[in-house]
Each structure stands twice: as structure tokens, then as C-alpha cells.
Protein backbone atom coordinates (compact mmCIF):
# COMPACT_ATOMS: atom_id res chain seq x y z
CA UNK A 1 47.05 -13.64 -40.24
CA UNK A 2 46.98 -9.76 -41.30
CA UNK A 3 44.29 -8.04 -39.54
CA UNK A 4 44.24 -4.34 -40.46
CA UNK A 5 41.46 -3.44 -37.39
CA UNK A 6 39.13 -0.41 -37.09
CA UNK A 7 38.37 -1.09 -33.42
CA UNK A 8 41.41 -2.58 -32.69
CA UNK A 9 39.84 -6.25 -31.62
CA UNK A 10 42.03 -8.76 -32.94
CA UNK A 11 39.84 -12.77 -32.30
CA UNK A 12 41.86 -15.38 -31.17
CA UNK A 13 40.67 -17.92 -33.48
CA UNK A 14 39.23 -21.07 -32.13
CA UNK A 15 38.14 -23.05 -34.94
CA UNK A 16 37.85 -22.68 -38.42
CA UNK A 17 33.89 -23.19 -39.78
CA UNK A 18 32.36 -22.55 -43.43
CA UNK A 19 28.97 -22.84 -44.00
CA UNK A 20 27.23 -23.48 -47.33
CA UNK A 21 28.07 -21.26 -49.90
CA UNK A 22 24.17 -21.30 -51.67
CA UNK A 23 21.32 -20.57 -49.88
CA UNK A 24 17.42 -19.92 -50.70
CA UNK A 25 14.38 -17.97 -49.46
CA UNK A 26 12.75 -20.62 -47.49
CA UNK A 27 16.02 -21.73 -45.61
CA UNK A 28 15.87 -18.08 -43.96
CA UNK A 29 14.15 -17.36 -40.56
CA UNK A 30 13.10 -14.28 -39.81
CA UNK A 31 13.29 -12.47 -36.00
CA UNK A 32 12.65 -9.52 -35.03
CA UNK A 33 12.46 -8.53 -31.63
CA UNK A 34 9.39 -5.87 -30.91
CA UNK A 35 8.44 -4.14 -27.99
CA UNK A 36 5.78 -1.31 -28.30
CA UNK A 37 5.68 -1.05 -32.43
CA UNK A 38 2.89 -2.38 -33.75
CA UNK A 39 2.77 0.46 -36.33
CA UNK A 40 6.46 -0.81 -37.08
CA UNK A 41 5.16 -4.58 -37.68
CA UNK A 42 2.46 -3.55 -39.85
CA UNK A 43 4.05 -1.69 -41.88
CA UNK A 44 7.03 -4.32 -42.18
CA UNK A 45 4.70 -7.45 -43.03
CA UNK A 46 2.99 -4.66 -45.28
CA UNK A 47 5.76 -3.87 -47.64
CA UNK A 48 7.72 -7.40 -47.62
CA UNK A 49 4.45 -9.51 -48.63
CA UNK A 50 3.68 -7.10 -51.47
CA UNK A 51 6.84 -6.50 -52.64
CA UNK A 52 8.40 -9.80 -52.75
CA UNK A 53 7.57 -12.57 -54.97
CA UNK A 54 6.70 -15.83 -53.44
CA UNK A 55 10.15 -17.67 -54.19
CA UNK A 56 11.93 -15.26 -52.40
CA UNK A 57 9.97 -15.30 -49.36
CA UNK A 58 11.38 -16.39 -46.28
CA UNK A 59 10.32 -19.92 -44.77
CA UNK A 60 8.88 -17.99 -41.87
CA UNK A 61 8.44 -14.78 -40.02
CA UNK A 62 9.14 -14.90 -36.44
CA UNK A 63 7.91 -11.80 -33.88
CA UNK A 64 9.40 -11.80 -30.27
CA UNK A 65 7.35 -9.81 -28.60
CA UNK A 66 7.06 -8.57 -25.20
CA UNK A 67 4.63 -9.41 -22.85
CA UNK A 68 2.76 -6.10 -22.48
CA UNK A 69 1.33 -4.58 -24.78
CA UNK A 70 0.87 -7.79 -26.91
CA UNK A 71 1.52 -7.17 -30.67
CA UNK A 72 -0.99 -8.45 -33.34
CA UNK A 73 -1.13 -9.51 -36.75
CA UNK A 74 -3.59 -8.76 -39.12
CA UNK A 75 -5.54 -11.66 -40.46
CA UNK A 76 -4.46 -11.27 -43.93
CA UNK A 77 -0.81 -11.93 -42.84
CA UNK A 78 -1.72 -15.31 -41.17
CA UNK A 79 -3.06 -16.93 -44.20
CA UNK A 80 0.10 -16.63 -46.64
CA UNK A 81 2.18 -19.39 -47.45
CA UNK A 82 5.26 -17.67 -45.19
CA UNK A 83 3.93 -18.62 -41.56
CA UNK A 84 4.12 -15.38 -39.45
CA UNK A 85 4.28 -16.22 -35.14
CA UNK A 86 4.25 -13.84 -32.52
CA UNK A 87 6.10 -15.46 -29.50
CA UNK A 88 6.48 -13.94 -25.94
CA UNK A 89 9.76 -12.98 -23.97
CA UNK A 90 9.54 -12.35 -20.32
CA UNK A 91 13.47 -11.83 -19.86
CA UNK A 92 15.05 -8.25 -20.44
CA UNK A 93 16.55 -6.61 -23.22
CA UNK A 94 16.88 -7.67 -26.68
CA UNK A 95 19.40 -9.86 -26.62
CA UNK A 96 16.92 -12.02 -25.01
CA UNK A 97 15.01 -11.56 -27.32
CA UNK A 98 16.85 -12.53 -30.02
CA UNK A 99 17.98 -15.50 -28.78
CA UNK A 100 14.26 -16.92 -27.88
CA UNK A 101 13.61 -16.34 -31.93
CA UNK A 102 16.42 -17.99 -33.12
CA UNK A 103 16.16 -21.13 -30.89
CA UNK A 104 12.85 -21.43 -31.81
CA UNK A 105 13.32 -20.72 -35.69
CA UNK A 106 13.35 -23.75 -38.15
CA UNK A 107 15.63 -22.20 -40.89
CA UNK A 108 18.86 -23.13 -41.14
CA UNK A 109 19.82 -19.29 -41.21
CA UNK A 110 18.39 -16.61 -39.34
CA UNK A 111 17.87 -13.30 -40.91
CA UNK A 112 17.93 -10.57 -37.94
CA UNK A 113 15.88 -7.16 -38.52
CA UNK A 114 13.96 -4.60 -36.18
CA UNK A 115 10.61 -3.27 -36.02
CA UNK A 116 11.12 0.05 -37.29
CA UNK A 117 13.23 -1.69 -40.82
CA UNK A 118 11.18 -1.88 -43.86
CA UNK A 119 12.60 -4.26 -46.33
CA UNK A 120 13.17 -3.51 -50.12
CA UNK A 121 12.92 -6.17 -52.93
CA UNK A 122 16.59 -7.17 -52.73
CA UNK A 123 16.81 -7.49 -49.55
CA UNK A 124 16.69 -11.36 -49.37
CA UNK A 125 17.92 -12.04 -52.96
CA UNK A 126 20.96 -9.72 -52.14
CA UNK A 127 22.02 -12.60 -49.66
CA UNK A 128 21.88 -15.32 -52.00
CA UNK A 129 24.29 -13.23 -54.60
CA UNK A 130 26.68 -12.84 -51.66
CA UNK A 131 27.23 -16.38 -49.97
CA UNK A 132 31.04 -17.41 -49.85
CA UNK A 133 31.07 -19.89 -46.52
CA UNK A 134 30.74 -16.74 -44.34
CA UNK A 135 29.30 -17.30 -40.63
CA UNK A 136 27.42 -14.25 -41.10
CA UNK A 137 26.55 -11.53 -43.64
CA UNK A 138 26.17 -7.75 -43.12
CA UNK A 139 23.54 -6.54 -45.25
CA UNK A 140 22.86 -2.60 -46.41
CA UNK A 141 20.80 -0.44 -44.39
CA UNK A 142 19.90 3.00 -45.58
CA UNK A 143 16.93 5.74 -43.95
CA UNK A 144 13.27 5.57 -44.66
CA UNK A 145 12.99 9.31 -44.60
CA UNK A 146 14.28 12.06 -46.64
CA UNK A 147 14.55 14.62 -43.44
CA UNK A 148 17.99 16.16 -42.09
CA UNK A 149 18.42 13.90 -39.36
CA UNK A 150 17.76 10.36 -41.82
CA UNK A 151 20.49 11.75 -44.26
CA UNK A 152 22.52 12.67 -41.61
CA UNK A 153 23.05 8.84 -40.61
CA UNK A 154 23.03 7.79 -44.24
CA UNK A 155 25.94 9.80 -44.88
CA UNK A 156 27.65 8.97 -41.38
CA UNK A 157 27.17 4.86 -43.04
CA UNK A 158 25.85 4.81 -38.87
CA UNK A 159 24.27 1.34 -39.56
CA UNK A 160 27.17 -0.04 -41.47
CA UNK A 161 29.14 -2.28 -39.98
CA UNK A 162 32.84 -0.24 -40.43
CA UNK A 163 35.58 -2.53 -42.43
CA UNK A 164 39.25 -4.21 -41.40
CA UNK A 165 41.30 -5.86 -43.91
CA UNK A 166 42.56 -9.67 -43.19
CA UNK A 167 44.92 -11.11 -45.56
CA UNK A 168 43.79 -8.03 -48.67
CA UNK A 169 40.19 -9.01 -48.06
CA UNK A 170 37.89 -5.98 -46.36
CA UNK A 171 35.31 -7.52 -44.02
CA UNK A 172 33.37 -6.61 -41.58
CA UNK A 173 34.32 -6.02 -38.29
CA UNK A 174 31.25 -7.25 -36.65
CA UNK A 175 27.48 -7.29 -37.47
CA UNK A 176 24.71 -4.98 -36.91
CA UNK A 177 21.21 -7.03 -36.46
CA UNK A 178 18.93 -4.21 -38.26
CA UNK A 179 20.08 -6.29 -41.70
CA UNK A 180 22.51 -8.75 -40.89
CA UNK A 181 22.13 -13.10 -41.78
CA UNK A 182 23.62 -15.36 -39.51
CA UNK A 183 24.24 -19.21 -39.87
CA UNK A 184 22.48 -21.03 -37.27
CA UNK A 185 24.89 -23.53 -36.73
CA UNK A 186 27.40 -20.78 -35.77
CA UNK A 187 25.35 -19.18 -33.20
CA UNK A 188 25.01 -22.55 -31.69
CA UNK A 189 28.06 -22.89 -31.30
CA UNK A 190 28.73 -19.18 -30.05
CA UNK A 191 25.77 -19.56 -28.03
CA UNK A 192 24.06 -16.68 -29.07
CA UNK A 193 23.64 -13.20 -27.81
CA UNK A 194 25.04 -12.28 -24.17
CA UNK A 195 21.59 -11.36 -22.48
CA UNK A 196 24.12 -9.63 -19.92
CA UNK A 197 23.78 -6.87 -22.12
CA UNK A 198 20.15 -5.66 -21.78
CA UNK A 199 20.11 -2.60 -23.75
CA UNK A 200 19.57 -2.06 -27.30
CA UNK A 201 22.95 -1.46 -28.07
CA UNK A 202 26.78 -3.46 -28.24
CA UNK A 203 25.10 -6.65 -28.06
CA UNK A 204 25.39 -7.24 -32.14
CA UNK A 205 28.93 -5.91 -31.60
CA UNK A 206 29.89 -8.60 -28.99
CA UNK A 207 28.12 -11.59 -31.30
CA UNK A 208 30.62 -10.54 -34.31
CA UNK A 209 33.30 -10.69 -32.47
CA UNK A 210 32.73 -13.79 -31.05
CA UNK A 211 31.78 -15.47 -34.72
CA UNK A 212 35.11 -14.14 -36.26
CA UNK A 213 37.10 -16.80 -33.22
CA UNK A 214 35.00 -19.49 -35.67
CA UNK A 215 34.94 -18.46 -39.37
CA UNK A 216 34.37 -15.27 -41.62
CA UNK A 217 31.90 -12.21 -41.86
CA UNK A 218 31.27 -10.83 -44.86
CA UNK A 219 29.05 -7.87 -46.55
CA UNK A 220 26.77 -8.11 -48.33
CA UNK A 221 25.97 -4.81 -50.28
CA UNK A 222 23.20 -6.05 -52.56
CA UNK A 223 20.99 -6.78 -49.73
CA UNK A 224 18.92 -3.37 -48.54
CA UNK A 225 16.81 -2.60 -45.84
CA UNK A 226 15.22 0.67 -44.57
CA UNK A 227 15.51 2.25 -41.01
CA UNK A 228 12.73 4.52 -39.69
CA UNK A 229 14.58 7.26 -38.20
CA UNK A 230 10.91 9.17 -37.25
CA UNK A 231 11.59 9.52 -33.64
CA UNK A 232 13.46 13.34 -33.89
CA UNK A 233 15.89 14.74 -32.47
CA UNK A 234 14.97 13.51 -28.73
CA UNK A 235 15.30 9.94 -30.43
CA UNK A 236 18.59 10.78 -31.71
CA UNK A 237 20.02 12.03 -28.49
CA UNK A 238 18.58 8.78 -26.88
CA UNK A 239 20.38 6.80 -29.67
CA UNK A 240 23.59 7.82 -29.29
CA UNK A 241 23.34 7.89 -25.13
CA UNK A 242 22.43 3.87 -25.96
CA UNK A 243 25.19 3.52 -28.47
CA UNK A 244 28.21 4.90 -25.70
CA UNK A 245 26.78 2.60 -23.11
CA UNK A 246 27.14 -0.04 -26.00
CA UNK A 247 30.51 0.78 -26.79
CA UNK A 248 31.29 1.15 -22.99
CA UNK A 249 30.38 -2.63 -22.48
CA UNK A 250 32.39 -3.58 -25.47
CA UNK A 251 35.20 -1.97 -24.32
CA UNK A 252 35.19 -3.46 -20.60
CA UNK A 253 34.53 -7.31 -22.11
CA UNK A 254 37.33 -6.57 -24.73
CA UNK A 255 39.73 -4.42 -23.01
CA UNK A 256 39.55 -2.10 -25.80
CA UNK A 257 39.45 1.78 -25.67
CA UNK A 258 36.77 3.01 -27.22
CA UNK A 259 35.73 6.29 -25.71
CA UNK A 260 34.27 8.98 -27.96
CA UNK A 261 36.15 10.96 -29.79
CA UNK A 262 36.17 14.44 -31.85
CA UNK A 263 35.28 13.75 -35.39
CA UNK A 264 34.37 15.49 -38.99
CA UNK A 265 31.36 14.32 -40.54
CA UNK A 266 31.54 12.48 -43.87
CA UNK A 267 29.27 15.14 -45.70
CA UNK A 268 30.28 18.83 -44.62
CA UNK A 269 27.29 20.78 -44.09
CA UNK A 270 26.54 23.49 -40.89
CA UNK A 271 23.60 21.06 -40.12
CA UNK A 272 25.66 18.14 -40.38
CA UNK A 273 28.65 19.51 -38.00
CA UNK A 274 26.10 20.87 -35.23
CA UNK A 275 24.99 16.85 -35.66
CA UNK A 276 28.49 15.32 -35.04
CA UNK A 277 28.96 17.46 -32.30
CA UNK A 278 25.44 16.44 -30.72
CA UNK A 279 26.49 12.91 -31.66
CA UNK A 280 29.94 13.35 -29.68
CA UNK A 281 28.56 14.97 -27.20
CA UNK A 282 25.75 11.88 -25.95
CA UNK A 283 27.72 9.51 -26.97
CA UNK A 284 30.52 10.61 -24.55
CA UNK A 285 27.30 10.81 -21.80
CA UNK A 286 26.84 7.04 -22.52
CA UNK A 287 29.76 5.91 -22.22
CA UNK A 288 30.73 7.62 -18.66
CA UNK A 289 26.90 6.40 -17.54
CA UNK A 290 27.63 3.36 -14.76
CA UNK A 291 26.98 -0.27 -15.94
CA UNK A 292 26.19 -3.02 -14.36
């Protein structure tokens, strides 16, 4: 094989699985792992039932929640055709998470999104223009907002998987589970997420890499969601602190190196360079933080 890598992690390839190549609304799960966001949830449910038809619905919406303080949904969510479940995690982090929403989903693909993602009309249909026997898709995400910091990671492509080329075809090199469709039958046999990672961060990283020992990844561009970047500029320092202990923990599993480094930003602005520097800078605070 010719793997062209971004990260430099080359699979050693186990098996070869395809999955179907058609797919439709109600073989789709939903999870999304919540903790604290109830604003988040609301508005999500708010903006998929009204803007989505009722054949492109997903067969069901599943919430993993934490145990305190208990997310609710509204009555008028319950009684749609698309059941909606709240279900309860007691273990850490949300790779956990994850995991507990998937096993318990009936779909035979699980669609993986956050709390703070608001979903446009494509963003289901966009899968079902993209299936090609792929383990797992990465769908589009793009910013909510309009302000300097949301265009800022819109124009860094922060929530986009980055590519590698295998055999002329760009793919990509792992998944990011703010948009991203996985076959269940694949993370069956990858056994899921690795709850050793508790935080918020690598864990999507570490489950592409594993599904690429098994079969493909793919993009899928046609399929958009929306990230709620509303948490500032103390949010985006804790973001990228996450993101370098995520990379840190990729790097020790894969014996990669991955530490931060200097970088121009894809947009040249003065507000955009003081950004990348601020990026660098807590990203590089990250990954020199001890793990455990």
C-alpha cells in the first residue's frame, strides 16, 4: 500500500471489512454524550425535528447523560415518531460515554455528535450520498457563530479530520465524533472507544486509527453540522490545553511525535496570527501536562 500520512501513523492492517454501500435515515443511531448542556440539547432536538423531514430522520436519538445534573427532554420531543432516551453513565470521561450509547443503540450505524452541534438539513442525507463500504464517514463541521474566534476555527478546518493519500485516494486520517458515522459492526469489532482516555480529547483520534487496521474512512463533505464555539476566549484556551493532552496520549500509544509546533494560519489576519500563537502556545501546555 501507498500511504502518504499527515501524522505519520501508518495501521498495520488486520483484516479487510466493507460495509454496505446504501444506507437510510432510520438505520442511523444517534449519541451524544452530555454533561451539563441542557441549553445544548434543546436547542439540538430543536433545530433537527423542525428542519428535517420525517424520512430523513434518524431511527432514534440517544442522550448519555451524566448522573448529576440530570438532563431533560421536553415533552414535545418524546411524542415524535424518532424515539429520543436519555440514559445514565456513572464511568468517567466521554469515551465512556460513547460507548454506553452505542451498545445500547439499535441502528445498524451510529451517528456520533456533541451537545453544543446543531445539525443542518443535509446533515443525514449528506451520508447517504457518500456511502462506498467505508467503516466510517467524516462528516463537515463548520461554527455556529459569526464572531472572530468561530471563523478563526473555520478557517483553521480545526474540526476536520486532516487528509493522507492511500493508493491516489485522499481519506481521512481518523475521525472526529462532533459529525462523524460509524458502522456498528466495526466498532464491535474494534471494541469501541478506549475509556483509558477520560478527557474530551484524542479519544476519536485513537478509534480511527484503530478502524483503518479493518477497512476504509472516508469524508463525507455533503454532510454539515454546526459547532457552538460561545464559550470565549477562556474556552478556547481550555480547548487547546485538552487538545495537547489529546495529542500527548496519541503520541505515547502510537509512538508518534506529535508535539506542537510553530505554524501560519490558513487566513492571514493580525487577529488570526495573535490566535495561532495562543493556539501554539496551550497546546504546547497540554501536551507537557503529566498523564496518567
Amino acid at each position: 500500500m501507498n500511504f502518504t500520512t499527515t501524522l505519520g501513523y501508518v495501521p498495520t492492517i488486520r483484516k479487510t471489512m466493507k460495509s454496505p454501500e446504501t444506507l437510510t435515515a432510520k438505520q442511523i443511531s444517534v449519541v451524544i454524550p452530555v454533561k451539563d448542556n441542557q441549553r445544548g440539547i434543546d436547542l439540538f432536538l430543536k433545530t433537527l425535528f423542525e428542519s428535517h423531514p420525517h424520512d430523513i430522520l434518524p431511527g432514534e436519538i440517544l442522550i448519555v447523560d451524566s448522573p448529576e445534573p440530570a438532563i431533560t427532554i421536553a415533552e414535545e420531543y418524546l411524542s415524535r415518531s424518532t424515539p429520543v432516551s436519555v440514559i445514565h453513565c456513572n464511568e468517567k470521561g466521554p469515551a465512556a460515554a460513547r460507548n454506553l450509547g452505542w451498545k445500547t443503540a439499535k441502528g445498524e450505524w451510529i451517528l456520533f455528535t456533541d451537545s453544543d452541534c446543531i445539525p443542518e438539513i443535509d446533515w443525514i442525507k449528506g451520508y447517504s450520498n457518500s456511502m462506498n463500504g467505508s467503516l466510517a464517514y467524516a462528516g463537515n463541521i463548520k461554527s455556529y457563530g459569526d464572531d472572530w474566534i468561530s471563523r478563526y476555527y473555520d478557517s483553521q478546518q480545526t474540526l476536520i479530520p486532516p487528509p493522507f493519500t492511500e493508493a491516489g485516494i485522499v481519506c481521512p486520517e481518523f475521525i472526529i465524533t462532533a459529525n462523524a458515522l460509524v458502522w456498528k459492526t466495526a466498532l464491535v469489532e474494534v471494541g469501541g472507544f478506549n475509556e483509558d482516555i477520560k478527557i474530551a480529547a484524542g479519544e476519536d483520534v485513537d478509534l480511527g486509527f484503530r478502524l483503518r487496521e479493518i477497512g476504509k474512512l472516508s469524508y463525507a463533505p455533503g454532510s454539515l453540522i454546526r459547532h457552538n464555539f460561545d464559550e470565549g476566549l477562556g474556552g478556547f484556551v481550555e480547548r487547546f490545553k485538552r487538545y495537547g493532552m489529546g495529542n500527548r496520549k496519541i503520541a505515547e500509544l502510537y509512538r508518534l511525535d506529535l508535539k506542537p509546533r510553530r505554524f501560519k494560519p490558513r487566513k492571514s489576519s493580525i487577529i488570526n496570527h495573535l490566535l495561532a500563537l495562543l493556539q501554539l502556545y496551550c497546546l504546547s501546555q497540554g501536551y507537557r501536562a503529566p498523564t496518567n
